[in-house]
PDB file of N, CA and C in Angstrom:
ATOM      1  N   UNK A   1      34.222 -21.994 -28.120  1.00  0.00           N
ATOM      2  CA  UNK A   1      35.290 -21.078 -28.455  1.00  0.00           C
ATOM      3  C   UNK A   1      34.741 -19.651 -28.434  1.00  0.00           C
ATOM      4  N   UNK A   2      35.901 -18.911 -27.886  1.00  0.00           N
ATOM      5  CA  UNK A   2      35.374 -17.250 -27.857  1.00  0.00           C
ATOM      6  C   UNK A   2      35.206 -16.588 -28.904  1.00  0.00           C
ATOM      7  N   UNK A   3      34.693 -15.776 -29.418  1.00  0.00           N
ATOM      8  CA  UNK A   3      34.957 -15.362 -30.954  1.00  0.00           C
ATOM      9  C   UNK A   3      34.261 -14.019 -30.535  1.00  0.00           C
ATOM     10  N   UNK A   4      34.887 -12.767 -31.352  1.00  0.00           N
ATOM     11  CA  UNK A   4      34.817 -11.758 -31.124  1.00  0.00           C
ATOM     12  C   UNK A   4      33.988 -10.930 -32.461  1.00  0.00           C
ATOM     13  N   UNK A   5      32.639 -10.833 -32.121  1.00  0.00           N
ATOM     14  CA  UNK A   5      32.017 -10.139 -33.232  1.00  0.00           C
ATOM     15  C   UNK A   5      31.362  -8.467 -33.007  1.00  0.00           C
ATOM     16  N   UNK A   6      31.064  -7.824 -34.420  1.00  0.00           N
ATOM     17  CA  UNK A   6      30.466  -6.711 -34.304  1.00  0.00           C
ATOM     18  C   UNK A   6      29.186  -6.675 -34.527  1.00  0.00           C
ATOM     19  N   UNK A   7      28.714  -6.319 -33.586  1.00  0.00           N
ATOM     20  CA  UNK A   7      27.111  -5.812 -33.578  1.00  0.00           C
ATOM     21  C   UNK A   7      26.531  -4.521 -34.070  1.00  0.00           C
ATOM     22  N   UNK A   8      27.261  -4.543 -35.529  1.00  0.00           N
ATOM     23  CA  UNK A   8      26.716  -3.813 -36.325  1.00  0.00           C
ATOM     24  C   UNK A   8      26.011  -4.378 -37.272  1.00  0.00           C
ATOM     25  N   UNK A   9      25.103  -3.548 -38.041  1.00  0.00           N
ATOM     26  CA  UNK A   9      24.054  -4.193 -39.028  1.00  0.00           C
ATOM     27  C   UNK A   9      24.224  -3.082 -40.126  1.00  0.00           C
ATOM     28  N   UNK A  10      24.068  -3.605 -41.186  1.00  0.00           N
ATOM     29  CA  UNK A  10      24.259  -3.420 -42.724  1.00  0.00           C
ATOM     30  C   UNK A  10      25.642  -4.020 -43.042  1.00  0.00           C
ATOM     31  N   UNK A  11      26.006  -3.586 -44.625  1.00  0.00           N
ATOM     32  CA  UNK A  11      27.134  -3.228 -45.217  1.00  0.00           C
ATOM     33  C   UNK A  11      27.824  -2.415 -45.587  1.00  0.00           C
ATOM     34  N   UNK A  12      27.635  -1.237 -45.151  1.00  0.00           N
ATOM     35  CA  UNK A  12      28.701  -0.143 -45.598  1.00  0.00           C
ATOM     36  C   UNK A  12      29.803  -0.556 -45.768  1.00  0.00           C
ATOM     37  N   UNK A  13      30.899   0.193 -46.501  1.00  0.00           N
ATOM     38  CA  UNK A  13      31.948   0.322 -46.431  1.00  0.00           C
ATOM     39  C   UNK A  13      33.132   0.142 -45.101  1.00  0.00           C
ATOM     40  N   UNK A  14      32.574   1.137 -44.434  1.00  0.00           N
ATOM     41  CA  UNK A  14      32.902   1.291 -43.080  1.00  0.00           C
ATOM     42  C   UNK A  14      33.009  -0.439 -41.741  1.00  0.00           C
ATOM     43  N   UNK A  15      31.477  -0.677 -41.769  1.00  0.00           N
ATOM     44  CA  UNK A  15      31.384  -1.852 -41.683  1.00  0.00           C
ATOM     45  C   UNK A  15      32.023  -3.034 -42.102  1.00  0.00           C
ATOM     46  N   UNK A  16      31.932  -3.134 -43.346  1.00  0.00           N
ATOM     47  CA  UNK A  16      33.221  -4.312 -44.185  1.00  0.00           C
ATOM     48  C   UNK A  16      34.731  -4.226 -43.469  1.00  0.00           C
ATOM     49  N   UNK A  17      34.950  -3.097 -43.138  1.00  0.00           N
ATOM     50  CA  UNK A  17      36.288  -2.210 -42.878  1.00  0.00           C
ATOM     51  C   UNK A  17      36.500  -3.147 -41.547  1.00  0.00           C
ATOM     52  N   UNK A  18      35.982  -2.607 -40.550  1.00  0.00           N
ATOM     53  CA  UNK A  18      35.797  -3.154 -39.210  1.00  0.00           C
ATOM     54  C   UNK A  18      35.700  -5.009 -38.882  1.00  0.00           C
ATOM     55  N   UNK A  19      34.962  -5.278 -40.386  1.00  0.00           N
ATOM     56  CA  UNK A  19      34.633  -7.184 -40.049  1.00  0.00           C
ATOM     57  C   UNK A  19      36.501  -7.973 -40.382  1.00  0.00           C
ATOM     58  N   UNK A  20      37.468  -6.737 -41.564  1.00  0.00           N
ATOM     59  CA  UNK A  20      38.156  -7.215 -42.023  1.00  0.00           C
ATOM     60  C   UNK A  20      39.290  -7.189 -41.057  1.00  0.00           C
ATOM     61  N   UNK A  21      39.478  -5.720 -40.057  1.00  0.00           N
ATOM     62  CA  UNK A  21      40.170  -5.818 -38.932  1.00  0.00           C
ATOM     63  C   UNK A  21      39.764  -6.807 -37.949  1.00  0.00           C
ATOM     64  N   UNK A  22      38.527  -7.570 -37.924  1.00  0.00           N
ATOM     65  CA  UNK A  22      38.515  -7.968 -36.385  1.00  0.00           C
ATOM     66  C   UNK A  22      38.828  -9.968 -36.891  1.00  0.00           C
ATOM     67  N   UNK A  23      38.935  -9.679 -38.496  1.00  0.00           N
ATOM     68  CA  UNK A  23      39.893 -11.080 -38.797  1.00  0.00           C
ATOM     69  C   UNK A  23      41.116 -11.130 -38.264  1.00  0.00           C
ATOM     70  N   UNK A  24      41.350 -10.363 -38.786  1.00  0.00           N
ATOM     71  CA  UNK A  24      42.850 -10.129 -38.221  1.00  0.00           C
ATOM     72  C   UNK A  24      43.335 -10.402 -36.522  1.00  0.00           C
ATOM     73  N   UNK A  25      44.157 -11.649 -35.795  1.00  0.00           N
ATOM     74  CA  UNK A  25      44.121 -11.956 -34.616  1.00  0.00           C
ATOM     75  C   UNK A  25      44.516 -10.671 -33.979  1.00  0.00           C
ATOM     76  N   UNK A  26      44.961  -9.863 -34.281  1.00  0.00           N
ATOM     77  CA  UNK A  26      45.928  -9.118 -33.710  1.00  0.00           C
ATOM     78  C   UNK A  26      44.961  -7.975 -33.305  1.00  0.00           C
ATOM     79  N   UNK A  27      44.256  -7.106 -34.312  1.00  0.00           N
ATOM     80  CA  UNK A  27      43.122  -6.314 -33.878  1.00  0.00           C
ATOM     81  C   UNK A  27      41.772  -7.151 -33.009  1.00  0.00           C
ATOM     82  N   UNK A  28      41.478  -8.481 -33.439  1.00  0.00           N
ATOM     83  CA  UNK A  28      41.205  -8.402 -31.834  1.00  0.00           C
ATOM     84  C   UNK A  28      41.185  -8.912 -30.589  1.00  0.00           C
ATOM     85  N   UNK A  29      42.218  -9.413 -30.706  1.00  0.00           N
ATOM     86  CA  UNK A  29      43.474  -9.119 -29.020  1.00  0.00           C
ATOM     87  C   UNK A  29      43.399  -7.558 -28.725  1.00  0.00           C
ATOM     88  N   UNK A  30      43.252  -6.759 -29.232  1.00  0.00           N
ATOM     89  CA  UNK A  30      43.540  -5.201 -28.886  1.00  0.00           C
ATOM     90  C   UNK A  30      41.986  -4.849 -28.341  1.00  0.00           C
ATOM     91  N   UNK A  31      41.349  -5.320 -29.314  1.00  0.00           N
ATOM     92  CA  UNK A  31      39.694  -5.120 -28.451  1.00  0.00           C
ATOM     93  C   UNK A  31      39.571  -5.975 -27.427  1.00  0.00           C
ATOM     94  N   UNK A  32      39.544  -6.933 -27.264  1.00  0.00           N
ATOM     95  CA  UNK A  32      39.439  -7.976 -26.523  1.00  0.00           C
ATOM     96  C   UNK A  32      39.757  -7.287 -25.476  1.00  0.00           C
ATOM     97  N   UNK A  33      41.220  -6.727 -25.513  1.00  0.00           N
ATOM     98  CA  UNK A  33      41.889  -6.361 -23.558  1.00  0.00           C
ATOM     99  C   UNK A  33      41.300  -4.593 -23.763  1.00  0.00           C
ATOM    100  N   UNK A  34      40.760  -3.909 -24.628  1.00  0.00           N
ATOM    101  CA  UNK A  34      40.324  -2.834 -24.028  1.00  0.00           C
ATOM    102  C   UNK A  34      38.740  -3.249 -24.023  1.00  0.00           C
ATOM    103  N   UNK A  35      38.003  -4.224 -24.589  1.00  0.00           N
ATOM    104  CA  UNK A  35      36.266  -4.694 -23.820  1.00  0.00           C
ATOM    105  C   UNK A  35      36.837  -4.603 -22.665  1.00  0.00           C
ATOM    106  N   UNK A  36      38.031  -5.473 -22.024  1.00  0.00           N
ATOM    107  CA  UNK A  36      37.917  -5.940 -20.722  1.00  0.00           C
ATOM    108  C   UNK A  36      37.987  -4.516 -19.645  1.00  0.00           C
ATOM    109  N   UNK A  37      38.807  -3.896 -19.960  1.00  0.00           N
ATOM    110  CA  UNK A  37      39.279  -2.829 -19.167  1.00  0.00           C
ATOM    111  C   UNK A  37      38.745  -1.432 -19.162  1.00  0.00           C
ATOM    112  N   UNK A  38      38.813  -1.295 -20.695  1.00  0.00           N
ATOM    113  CA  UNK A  38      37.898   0.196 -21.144  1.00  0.00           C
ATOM    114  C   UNK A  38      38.681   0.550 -21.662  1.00  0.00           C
ATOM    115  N   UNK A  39      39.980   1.436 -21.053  1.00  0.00           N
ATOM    116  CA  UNK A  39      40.883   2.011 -21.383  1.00  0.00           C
ATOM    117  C   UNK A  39      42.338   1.442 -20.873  1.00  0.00           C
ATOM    118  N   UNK A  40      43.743   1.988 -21.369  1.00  0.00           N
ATOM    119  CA  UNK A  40      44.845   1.635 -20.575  1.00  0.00           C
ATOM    120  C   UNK A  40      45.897   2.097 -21.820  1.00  0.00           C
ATOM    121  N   UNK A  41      47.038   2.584 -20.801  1.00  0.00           N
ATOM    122  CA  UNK A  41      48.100   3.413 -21.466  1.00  0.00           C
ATOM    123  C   UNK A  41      48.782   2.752 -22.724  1.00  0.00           C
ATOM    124  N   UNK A  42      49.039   3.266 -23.693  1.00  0.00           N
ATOM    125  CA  UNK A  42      50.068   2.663 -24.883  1.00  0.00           C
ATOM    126  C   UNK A  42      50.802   1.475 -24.727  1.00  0.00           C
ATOM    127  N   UNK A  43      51.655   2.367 -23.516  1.00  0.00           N
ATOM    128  CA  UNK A  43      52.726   1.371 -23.405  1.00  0.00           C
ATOM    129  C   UNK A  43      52.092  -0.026 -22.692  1.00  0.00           C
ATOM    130  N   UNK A  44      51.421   0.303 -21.910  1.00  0.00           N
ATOM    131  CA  UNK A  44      51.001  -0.818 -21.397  1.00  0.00           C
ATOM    132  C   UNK A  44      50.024  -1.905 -22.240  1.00  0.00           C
ATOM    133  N   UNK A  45      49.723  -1.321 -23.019  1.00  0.00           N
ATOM    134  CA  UNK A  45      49.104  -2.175 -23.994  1.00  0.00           C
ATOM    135  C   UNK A  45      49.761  -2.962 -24.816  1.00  0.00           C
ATOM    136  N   UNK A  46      51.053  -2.556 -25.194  1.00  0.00           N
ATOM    137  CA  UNK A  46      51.790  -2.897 -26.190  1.00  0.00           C
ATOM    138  C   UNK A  46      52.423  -4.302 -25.376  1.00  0.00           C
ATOM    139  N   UNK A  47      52.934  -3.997 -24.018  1.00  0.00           N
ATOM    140  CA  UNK A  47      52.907  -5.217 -23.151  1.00  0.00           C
ATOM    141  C   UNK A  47      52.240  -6.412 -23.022  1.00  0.00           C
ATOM    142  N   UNK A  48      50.835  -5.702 -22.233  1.00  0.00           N
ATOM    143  CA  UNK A  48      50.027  -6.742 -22.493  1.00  0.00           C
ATOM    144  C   UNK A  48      49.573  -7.486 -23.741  1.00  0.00           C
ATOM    145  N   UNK A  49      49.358  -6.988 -24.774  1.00  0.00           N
ATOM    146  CA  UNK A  49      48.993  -7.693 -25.995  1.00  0.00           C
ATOM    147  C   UNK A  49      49.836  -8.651 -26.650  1.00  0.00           C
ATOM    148  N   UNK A  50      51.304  -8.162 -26.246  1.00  0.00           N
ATOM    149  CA  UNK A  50      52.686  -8.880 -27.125  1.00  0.00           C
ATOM    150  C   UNK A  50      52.701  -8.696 -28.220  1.00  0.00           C
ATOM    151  N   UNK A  51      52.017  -7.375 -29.333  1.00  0.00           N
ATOM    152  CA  UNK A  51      52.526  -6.611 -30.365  1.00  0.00           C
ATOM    153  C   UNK A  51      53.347  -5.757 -30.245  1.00  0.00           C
ATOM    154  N   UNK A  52      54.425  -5.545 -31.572  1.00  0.00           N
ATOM    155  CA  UNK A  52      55.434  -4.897 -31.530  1.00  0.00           C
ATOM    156  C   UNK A  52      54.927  -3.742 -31.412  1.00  0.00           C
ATOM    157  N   UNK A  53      55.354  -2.456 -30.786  1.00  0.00           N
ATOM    158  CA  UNK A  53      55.220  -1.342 -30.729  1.00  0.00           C
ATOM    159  C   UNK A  53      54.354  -0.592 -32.523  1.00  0.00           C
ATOM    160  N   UNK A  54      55.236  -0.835 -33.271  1.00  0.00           N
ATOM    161  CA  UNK A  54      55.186  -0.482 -34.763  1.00  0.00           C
ATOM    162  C   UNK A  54      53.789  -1.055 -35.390  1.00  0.00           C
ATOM    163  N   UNK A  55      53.543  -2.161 -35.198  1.00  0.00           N
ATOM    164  CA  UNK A  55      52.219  -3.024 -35.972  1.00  0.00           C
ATOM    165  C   UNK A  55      51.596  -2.522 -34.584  1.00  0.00           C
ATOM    166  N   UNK A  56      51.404  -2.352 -33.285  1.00  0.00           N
ATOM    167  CA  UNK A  56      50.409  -1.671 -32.910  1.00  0.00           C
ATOM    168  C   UNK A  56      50.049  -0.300 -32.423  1.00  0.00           C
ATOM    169  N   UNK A  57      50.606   0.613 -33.165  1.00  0.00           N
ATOM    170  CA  UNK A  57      50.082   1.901 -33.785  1.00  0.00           C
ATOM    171  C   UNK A  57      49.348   2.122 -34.897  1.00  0.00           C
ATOM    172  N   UNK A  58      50.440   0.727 -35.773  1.00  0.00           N
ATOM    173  CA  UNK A  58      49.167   1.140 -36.841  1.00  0.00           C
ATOM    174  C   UNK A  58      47.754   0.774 -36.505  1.00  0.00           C
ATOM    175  N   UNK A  59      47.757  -0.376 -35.739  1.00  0.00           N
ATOM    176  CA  UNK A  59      46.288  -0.990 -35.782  1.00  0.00           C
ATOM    177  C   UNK A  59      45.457   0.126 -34.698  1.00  0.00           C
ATOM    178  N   UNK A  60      46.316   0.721 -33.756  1.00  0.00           N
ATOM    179  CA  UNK A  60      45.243   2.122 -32.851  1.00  0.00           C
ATOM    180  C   UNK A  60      44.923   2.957 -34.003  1.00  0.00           C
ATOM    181  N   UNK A  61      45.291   3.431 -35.339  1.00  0.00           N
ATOM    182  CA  UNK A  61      45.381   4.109 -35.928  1.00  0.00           C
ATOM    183  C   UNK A  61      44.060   4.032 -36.728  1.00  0.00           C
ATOM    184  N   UNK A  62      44.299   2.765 -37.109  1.00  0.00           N
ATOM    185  CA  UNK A  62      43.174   2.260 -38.005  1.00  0.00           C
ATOM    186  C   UNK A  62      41.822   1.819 -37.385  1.00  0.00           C
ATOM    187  N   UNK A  63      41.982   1.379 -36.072  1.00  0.00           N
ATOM    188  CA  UNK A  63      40.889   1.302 -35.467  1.00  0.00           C
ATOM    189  C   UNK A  63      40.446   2.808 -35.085  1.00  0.00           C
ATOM    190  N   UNK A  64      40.933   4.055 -34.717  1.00  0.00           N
ATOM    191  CA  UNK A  64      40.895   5.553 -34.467  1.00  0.00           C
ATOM    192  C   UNK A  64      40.372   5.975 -35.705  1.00  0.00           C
ATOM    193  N   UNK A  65      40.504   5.964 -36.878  1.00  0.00           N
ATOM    194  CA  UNK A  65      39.809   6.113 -38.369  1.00  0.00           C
ATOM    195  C   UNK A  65      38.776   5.359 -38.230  1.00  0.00           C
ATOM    196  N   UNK A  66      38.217   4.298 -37.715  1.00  0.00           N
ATOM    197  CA  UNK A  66      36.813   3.481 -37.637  1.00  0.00           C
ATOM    198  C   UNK A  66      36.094   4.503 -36.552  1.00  0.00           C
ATOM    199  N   UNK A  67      36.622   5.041 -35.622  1.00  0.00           N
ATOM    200  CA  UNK A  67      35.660   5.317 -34.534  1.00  0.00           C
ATOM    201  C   UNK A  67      35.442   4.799 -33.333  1.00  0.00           C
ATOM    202  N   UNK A  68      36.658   3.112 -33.482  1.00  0.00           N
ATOM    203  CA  UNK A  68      35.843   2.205 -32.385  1.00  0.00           C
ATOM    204  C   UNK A  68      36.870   2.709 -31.393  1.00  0.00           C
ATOM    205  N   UNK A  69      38.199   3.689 -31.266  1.00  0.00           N
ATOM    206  CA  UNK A  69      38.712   3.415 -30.078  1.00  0.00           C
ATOM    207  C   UNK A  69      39.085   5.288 -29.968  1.00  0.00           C
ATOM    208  N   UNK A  70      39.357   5.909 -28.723  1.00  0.00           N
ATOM    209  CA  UNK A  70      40.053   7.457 -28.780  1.00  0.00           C
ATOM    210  C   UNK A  70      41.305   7.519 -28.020  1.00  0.00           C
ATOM    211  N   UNK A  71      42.062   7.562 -28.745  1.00  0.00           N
ATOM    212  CA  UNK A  71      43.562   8.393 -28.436  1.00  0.00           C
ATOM    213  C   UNK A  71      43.666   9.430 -27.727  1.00  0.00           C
ATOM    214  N   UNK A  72      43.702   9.680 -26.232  1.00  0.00           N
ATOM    215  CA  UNK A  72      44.670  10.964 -25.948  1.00  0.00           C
ATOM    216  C   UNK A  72      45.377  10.702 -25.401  1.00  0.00           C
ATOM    217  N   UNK A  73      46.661  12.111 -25.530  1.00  0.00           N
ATOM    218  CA  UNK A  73      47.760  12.503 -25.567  1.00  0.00           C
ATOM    219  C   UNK A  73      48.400  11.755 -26.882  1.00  0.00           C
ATOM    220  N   UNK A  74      48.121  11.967 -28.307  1.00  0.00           N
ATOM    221  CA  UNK A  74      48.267  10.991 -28.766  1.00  0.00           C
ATOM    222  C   UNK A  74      50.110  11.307 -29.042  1.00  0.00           C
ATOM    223  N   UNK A  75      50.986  12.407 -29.041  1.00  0.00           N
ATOM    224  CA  UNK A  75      51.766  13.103 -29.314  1.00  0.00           C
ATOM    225  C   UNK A  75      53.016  12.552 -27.897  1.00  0.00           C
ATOM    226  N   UNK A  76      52.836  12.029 -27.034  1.00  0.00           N
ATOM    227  CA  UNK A  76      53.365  11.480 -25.922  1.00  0.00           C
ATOM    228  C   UNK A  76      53.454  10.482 -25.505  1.00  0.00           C
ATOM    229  N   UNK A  77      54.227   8.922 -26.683  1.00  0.00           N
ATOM    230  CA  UNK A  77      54.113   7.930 -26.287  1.00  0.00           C
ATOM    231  C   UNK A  77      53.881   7.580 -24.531  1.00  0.00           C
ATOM    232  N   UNK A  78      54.592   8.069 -23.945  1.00  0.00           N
ATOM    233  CA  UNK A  78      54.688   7.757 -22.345  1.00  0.00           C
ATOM    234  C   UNK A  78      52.902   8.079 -21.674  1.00  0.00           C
ATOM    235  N   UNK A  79      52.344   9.361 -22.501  1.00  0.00           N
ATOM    236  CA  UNK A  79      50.898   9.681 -21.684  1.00  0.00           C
ATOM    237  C   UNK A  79      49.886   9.064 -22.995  1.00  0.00           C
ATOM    238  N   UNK A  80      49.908   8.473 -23.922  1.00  0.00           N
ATOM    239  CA  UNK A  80      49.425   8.166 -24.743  1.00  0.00           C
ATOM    240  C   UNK A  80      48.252   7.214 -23.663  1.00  0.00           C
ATOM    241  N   UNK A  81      46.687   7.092 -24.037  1.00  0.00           N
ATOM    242  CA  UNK A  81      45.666   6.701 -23.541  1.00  0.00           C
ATOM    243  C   UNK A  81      44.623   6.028 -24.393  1.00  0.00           C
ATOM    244  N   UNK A  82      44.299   5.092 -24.669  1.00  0.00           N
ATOM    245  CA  UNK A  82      44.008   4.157 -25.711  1.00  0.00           C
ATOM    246  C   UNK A  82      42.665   3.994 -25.243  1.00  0.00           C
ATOM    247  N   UNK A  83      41.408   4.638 -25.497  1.00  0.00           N
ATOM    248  CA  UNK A  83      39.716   4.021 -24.706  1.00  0.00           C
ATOM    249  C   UNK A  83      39.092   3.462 -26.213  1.00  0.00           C
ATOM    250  N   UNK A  84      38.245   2.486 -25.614  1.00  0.00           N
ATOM    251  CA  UNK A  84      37.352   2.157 -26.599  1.00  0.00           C
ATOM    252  C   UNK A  84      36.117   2.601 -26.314  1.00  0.00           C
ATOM    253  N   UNK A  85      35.213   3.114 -27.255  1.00  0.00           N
ATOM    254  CA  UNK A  85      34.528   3.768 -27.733  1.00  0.00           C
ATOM    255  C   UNK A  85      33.283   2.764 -27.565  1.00  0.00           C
ATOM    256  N   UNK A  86      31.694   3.194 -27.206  1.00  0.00           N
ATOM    257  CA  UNK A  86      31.135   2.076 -27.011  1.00  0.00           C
ATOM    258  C   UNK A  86      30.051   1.925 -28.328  1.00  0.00           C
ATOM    259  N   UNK A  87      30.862   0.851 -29.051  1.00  0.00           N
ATOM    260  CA  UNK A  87      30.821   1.037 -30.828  1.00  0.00           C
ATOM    261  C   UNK A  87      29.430  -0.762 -31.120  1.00  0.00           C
ATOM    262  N   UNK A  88      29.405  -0.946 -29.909  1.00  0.00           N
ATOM    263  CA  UNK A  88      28.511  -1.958 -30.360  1.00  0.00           C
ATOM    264  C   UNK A  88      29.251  -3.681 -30.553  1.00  0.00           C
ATOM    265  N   UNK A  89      30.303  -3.475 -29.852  1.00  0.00           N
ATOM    266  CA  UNK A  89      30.994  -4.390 -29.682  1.00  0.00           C
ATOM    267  C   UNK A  89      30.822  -5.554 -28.316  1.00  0.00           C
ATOM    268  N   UNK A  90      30.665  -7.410 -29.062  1.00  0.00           N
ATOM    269  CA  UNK A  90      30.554  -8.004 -28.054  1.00  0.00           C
ATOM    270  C   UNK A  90      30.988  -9.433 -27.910  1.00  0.00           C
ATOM    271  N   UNK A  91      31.481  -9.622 -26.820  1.00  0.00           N
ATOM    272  CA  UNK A  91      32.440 -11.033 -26.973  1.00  0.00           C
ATOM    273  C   UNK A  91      30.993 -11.877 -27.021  1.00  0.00           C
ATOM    274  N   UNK A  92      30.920 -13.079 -28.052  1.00  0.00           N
ATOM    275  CA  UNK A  92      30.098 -14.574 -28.135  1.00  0.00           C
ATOM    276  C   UNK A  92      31.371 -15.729 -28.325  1.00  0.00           C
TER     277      UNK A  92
END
């Protein structure tokens, strides 16, 4: 089975933060298809993933407060640009 972990080391805060999103199936399906790709538009993400628009802003949001992903155009759903950040992340 695939399982999606962080290759970070310690416990910070920060860290804990990141192990508790990537429980969550949904944050990472969102990493998962930007490991694969790098980057790719809002909308198109919201497609591909099959999260509602609403639960996945918040989760760009919250992953954008971690560091692991960058938003531009963030002000233009239509040019909105979703990259992940190369945070030490790796599919086992």
């Amino acid at each position: 089975m695939t399982t999606l972990q962080a290759a970070i080391q310690g416990s910070d805060p920060a860290t804990e933060r990141i192990e508790e999103m990537l429980a969550d199936g949904r944050y990472k399906t969102v990493i998962k298809i930007l490991a694969h790709y790098k980057s790719m538009p809002f909308l198109e993400l919201t497609s591909v993933s099959d999260i509602e628009d609403e639960a996945l802003e918040k989760i760009v949001r919250d992953l954008e407060k971690q560091d692991v992903v960058k938003v531009s155009n963030p002000e233009d759903v239509f040019e909105k640009i979703i990259t992940l950040r190369e945070k030490g992340f790796s599919l086992a």
